[in-house]
Protein backbone atom coordinates (compact mmCIF):
# COMPACT_ATOMS: atom_id res chain seq x y z
CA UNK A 1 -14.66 3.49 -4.06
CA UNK A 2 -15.55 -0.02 -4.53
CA UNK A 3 -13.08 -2.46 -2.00
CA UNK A 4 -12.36 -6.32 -3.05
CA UNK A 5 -10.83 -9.33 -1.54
CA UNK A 6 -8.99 -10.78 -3.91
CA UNK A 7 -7.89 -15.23 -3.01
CA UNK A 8 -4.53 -15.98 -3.60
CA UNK A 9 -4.83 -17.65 -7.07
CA UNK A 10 -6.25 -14.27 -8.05
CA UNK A 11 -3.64 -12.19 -6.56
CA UNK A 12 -0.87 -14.35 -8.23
CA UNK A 13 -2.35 -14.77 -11.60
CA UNK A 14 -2.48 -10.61 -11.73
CA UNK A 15 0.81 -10.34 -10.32
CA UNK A 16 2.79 -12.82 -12.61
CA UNK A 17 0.18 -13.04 -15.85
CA UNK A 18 -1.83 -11.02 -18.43
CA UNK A 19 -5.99 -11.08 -18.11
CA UNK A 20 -8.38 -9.97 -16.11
CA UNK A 21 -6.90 -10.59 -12.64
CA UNK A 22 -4.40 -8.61 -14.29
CA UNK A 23 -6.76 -6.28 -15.11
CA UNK A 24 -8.21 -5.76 -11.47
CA UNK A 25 -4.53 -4.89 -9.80
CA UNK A 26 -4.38 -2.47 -12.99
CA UNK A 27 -7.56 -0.95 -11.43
CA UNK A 28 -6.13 -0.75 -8.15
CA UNK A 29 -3.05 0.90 -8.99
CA UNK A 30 -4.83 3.69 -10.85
CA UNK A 31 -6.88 4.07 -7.60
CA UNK A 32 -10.55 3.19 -9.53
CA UNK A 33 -10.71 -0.24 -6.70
CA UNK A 34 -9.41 -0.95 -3.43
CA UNK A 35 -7.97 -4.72 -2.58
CA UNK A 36 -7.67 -5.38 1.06
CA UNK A 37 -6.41 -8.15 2.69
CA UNK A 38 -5.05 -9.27 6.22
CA UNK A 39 -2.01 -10.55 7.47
CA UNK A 40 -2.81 -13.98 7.31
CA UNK A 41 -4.00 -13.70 3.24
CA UNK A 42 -0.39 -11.19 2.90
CA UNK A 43 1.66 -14.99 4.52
CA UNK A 44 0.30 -17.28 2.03
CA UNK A 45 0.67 -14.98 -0.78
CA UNK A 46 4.09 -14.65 0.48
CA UNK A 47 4.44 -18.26 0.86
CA UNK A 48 3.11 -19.39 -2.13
CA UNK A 49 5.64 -16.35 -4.47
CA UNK A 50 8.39 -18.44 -2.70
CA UNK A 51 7.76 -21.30 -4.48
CA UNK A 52 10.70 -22.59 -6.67
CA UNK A 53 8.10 -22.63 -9.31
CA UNK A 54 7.87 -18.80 -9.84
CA UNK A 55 11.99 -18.34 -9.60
CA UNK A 56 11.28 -15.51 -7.31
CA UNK A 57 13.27 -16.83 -4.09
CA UNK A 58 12.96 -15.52 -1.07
């Protein structure tokens, strides 16, 4: 199985938007890729879904 590190733009884009980063987290939830990450790359994305600009609060 092929394993990717995905930035944080990419992570968000697939999270909150259609296209191919979408496309990549569809991969890895059907278990065809693996995304790994570390604790440090889990904060920021953490940080930056906090953002009043995403209305996702904390």
């Amino acid at each position: 199985m092929m394993r990717i590190v995905l930035d944080t733009n990419i992570l968000v884009s697939g999270l909150l938007y259609q296209g191919k980063p979408r496309r990549l987290i569809d991969l890895a939830t059907q278990g065809q890729i693996e995304i790994v990450s570390s604790a440090e790359m889990i904060d920021e994305l953490r940080e930056v879904l906090s953002r009043e600009k995403f209305g996702l609060g904390r």
